[in-house]
N, C-alpha and C. Protein backbone atom coordinates (compact mmCIF):
# COMPACT_ATOMS: atom_id res chain seq x y z
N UNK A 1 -27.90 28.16 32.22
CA UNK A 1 -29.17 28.50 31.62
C UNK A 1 -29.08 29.85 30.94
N UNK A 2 -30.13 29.74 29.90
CA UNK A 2 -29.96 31.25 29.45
C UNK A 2 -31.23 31.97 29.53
N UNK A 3 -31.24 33.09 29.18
CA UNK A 3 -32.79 33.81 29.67
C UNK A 3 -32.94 34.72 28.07
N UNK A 4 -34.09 34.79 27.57
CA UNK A 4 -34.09 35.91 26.45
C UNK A 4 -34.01 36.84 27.22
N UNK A 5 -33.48 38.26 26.61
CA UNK A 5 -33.22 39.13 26.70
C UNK A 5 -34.45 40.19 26.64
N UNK A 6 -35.21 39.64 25.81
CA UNK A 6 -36.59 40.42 25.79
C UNK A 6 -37.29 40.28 26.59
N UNK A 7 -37.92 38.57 26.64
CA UNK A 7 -39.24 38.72 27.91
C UNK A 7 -38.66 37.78 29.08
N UNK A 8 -37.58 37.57 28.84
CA UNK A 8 -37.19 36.44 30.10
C UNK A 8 -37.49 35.21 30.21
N UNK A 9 -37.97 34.98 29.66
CA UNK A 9 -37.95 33.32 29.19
C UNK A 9 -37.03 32.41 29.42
N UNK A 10 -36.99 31.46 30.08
CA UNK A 10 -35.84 30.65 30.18
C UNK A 10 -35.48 29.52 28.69
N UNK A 11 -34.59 30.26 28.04
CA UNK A 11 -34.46 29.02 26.99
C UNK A 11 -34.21 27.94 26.51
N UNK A 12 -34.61 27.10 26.47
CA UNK A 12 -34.60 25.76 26.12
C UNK A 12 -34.00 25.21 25.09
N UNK A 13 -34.90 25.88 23.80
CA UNK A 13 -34.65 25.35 22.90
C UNK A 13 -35.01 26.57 21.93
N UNK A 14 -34.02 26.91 20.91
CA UNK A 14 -34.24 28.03 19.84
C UNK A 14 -35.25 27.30 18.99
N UNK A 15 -35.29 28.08 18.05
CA UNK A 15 -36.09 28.25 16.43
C UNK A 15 -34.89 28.20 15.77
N UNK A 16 -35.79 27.64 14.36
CA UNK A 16 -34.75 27.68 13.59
C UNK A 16 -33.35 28.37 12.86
N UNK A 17 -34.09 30.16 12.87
CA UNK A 17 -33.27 31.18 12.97
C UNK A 17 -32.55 31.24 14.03
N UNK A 18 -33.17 30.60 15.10
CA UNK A 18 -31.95 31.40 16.55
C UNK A 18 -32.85 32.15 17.24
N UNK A 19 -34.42 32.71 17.31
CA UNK A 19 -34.91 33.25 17.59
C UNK A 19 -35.86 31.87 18.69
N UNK A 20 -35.89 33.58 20.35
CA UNK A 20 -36.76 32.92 21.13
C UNK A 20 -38.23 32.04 20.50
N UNK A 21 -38.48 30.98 21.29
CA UNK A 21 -39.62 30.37 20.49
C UNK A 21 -40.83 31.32 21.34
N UNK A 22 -40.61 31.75 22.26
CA UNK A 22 -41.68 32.54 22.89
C UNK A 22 -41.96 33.85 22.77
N UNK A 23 -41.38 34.44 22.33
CA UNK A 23 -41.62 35.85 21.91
C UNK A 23 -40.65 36.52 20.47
N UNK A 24 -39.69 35.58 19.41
CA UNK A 24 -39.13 35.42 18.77
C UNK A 24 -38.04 36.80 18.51
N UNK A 25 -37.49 36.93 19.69
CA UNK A 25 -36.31 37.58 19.75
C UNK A 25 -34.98 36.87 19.20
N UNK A 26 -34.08 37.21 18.48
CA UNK A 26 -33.15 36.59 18.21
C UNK A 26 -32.00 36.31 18.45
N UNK A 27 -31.76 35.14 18.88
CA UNK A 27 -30.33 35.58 20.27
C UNK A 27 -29.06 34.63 19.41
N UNK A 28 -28.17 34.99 20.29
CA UNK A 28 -27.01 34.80 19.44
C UNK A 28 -26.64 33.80 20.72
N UNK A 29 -25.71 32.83 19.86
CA UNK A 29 -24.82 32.20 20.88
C UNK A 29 -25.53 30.86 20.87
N UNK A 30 -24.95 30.13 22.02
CA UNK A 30 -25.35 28.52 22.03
C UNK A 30 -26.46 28.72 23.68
N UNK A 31 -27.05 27.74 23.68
CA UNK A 31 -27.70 27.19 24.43
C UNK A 31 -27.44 26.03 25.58
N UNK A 32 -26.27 25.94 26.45
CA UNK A 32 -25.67 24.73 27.04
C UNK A 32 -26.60 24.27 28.42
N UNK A 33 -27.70 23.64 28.11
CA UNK A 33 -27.98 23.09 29.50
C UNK A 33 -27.48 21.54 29.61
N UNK A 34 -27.18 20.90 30.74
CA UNK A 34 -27.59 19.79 31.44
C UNK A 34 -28.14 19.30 32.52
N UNK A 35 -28.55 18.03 32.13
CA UNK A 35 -29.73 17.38 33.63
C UNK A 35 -29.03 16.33 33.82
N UNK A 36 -28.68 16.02 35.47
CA UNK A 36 -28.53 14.99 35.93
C UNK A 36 -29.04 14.39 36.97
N UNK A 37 -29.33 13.00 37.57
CA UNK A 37 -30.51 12.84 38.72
C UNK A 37 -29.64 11.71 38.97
N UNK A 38 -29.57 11.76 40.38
CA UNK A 38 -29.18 10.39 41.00
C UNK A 38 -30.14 9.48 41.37
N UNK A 39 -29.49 8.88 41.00
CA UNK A 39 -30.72 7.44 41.13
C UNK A 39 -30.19 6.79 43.03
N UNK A 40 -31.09 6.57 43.62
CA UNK A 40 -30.14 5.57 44.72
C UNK A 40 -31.20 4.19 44.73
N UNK A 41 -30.04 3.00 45.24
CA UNK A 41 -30.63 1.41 45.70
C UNK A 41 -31.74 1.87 46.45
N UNK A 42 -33.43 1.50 46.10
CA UNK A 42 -33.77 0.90 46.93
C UNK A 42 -34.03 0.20 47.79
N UNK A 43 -34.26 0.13 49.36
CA UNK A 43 -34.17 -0.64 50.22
C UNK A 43 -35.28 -1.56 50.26
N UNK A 44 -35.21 -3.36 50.69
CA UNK A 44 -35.89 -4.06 50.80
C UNK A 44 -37.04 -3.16 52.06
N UNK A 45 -38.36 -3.83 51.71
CA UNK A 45 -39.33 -3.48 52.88
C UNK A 45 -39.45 -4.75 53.19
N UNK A 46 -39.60 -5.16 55.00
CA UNK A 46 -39.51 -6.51 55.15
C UNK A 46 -41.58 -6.43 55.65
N UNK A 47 -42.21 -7.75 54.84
CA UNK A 47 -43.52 -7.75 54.81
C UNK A 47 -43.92 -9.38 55.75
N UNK A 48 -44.75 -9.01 56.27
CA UNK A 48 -45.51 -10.35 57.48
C UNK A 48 -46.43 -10.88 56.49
N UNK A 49 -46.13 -12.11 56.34
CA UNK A 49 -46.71 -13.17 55.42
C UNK A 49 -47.47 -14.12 56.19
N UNK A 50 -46.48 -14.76 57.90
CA UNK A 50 -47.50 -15.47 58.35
C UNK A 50 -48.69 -14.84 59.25
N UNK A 51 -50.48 -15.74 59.08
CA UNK A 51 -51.48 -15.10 59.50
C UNK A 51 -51.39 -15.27 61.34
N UNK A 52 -50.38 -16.08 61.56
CA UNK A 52 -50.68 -16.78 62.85
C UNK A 52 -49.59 -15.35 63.89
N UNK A 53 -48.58 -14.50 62.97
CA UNK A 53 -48.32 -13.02 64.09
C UNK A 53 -49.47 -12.42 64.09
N UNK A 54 -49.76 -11.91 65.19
CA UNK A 54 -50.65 -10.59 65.29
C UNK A 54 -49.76 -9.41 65.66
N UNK A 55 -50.12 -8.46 65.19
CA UNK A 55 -49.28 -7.22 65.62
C UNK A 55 -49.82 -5.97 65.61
N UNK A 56 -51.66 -6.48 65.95
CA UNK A 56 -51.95 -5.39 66.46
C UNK A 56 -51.97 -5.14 67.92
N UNK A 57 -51.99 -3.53 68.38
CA UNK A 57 -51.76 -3.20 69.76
C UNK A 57 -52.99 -4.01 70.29
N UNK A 58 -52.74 -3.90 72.05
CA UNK A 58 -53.45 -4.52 72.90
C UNK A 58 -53.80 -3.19 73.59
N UNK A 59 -54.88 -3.33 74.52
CA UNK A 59 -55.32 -1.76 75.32
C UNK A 59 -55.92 -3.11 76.69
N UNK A 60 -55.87 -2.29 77.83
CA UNK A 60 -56.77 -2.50 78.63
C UNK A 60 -58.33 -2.24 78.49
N UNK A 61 -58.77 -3.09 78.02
CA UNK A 61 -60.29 -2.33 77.85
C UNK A 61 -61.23 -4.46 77.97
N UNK A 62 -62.47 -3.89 78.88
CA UNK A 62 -62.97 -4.91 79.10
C UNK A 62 -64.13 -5.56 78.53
N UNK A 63 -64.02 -6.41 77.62
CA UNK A 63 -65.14 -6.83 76.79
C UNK A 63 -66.44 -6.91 77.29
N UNK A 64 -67.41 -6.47 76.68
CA UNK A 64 -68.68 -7.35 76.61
C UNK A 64 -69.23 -8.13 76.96
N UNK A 65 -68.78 -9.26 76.38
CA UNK A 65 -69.09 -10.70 76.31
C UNK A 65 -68.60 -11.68 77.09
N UNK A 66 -67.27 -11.13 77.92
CA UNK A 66 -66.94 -12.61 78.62
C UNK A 66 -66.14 -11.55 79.33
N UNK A 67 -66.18 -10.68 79.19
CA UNK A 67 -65.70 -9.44 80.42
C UNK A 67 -63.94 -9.90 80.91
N UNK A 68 -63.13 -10.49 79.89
CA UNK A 68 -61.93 -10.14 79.89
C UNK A 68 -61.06 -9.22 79.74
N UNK A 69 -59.59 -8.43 80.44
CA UNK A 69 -59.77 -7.12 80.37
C UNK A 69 -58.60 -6.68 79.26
N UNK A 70 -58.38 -7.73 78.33
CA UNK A 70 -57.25 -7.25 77.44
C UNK A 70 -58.29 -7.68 75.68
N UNK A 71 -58.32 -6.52 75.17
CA UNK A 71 -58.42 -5.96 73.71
C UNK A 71 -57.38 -5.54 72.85
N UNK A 72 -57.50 -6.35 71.48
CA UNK A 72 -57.22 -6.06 70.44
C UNK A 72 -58.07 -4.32 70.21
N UNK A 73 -56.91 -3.06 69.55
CA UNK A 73 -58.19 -2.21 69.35
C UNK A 73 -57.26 -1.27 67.88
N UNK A 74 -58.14 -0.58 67.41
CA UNK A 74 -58.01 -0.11 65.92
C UNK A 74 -59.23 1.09 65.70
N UNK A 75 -58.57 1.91 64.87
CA UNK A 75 -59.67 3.08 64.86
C UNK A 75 -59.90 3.37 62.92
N UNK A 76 -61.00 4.05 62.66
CA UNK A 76 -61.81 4.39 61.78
C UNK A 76 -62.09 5.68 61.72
N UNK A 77 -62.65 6.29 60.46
CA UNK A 77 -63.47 7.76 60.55
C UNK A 77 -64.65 7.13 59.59
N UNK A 78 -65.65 6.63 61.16
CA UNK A 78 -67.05 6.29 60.12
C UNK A 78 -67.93 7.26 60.07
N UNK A 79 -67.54 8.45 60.72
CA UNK A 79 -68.70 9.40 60.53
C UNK A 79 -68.02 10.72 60.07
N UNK A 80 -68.69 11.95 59.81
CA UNK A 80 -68.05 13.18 59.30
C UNK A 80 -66.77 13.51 59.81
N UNK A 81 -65.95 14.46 59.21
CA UNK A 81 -64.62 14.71 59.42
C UNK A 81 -64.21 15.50 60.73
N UNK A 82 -65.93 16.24 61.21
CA UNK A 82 -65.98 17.03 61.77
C UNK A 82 -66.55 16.26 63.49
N UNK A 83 -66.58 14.94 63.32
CA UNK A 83 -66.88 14.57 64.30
C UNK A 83 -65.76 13.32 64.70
N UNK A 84 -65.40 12.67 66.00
CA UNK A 84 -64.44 11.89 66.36
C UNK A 84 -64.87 10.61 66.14
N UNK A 85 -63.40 10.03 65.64
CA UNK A 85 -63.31 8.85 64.81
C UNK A 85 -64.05 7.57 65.77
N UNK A 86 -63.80 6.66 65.50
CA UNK A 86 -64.73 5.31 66.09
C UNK A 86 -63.08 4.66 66.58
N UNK A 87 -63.44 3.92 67.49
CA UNK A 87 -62.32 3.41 68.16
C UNK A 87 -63.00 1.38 68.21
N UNK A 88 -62.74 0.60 67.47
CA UNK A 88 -63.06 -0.69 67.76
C UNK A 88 -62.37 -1.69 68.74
N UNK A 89 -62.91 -1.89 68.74
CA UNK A 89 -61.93 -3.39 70.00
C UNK A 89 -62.52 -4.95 69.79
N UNK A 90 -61.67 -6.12 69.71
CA UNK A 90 -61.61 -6.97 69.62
C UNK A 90 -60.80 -7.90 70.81
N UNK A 91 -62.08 -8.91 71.42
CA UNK A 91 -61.78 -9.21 72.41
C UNK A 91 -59.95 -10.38 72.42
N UNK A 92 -58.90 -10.78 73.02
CA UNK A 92 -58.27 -11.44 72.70
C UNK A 92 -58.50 -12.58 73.14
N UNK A 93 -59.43 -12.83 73.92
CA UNK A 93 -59.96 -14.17 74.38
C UNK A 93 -60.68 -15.03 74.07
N UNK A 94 -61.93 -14.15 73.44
CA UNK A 94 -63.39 -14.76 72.53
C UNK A 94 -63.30 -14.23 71.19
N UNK A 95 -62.42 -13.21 70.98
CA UNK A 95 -62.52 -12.74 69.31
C UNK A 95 -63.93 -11.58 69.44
N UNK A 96 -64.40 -11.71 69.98
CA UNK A 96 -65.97 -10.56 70.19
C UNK A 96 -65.46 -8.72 70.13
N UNK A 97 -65.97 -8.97 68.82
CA UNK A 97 -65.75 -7.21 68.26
C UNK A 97 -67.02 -6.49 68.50
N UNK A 98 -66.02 -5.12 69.15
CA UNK A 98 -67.14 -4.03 69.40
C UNK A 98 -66.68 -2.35 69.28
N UNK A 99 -67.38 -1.95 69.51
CA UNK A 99 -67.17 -0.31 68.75
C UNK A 99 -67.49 0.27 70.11
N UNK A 100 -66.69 1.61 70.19
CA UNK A 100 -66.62 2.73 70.86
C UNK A 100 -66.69 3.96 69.96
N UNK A 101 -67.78 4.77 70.62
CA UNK A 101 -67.86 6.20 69.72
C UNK A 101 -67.51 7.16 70.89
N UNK A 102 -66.87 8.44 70.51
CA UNK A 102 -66.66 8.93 71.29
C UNK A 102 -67.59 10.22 71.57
């Protein structure tokens, strides 16, 4: 890289005279930069297509509705940033969704 000599500029690219394009000092000599970037293979992401895996976590927690003690559960921020997120649960027995606030 080269730098003008006047204001420091990193130079890029002259003017037609040879003079900085940023403060039009006139410099002598060549200009040699190069860029090179490696590229690398992206890796496959492997994606769940069938609906019939579930792979959300399970919690001990006891429904509602038919008072079984294993839940599907998953969380949210339904209220301000400044207050704690919502925690849902879904029963694995009856499907019966319900919310926990904390």
């Amino acid at each position: 890289m080269e730098f003008c000599p006047k204001c420091g500029a990193v130079v890029m690219q002259k003017g037609t005279n040879g003079e900085c394009l940023r403060c039009g000092f006139i410099i002598k000599g060549k200009v040699n930069l190069s860029i090179s970037e490696k590229i690398e293979e992206k890796k496959e992401i492997a994606v769940i297509k069938d609906n019939t895996l579930d792979v959300r976590p399970i919690t001990d927690e006891k429904c509602m509705k038919c008072s079984h003690g294993k839940c599907y559960f998953w969380t949210r921020q339904t209220r301000g940033s400044d207050e704690a997120e919502t925690r849902f649960f879904e029963c694995v027995k009856c499907n019966h969704t319900f919310k926990q606030y904390r």
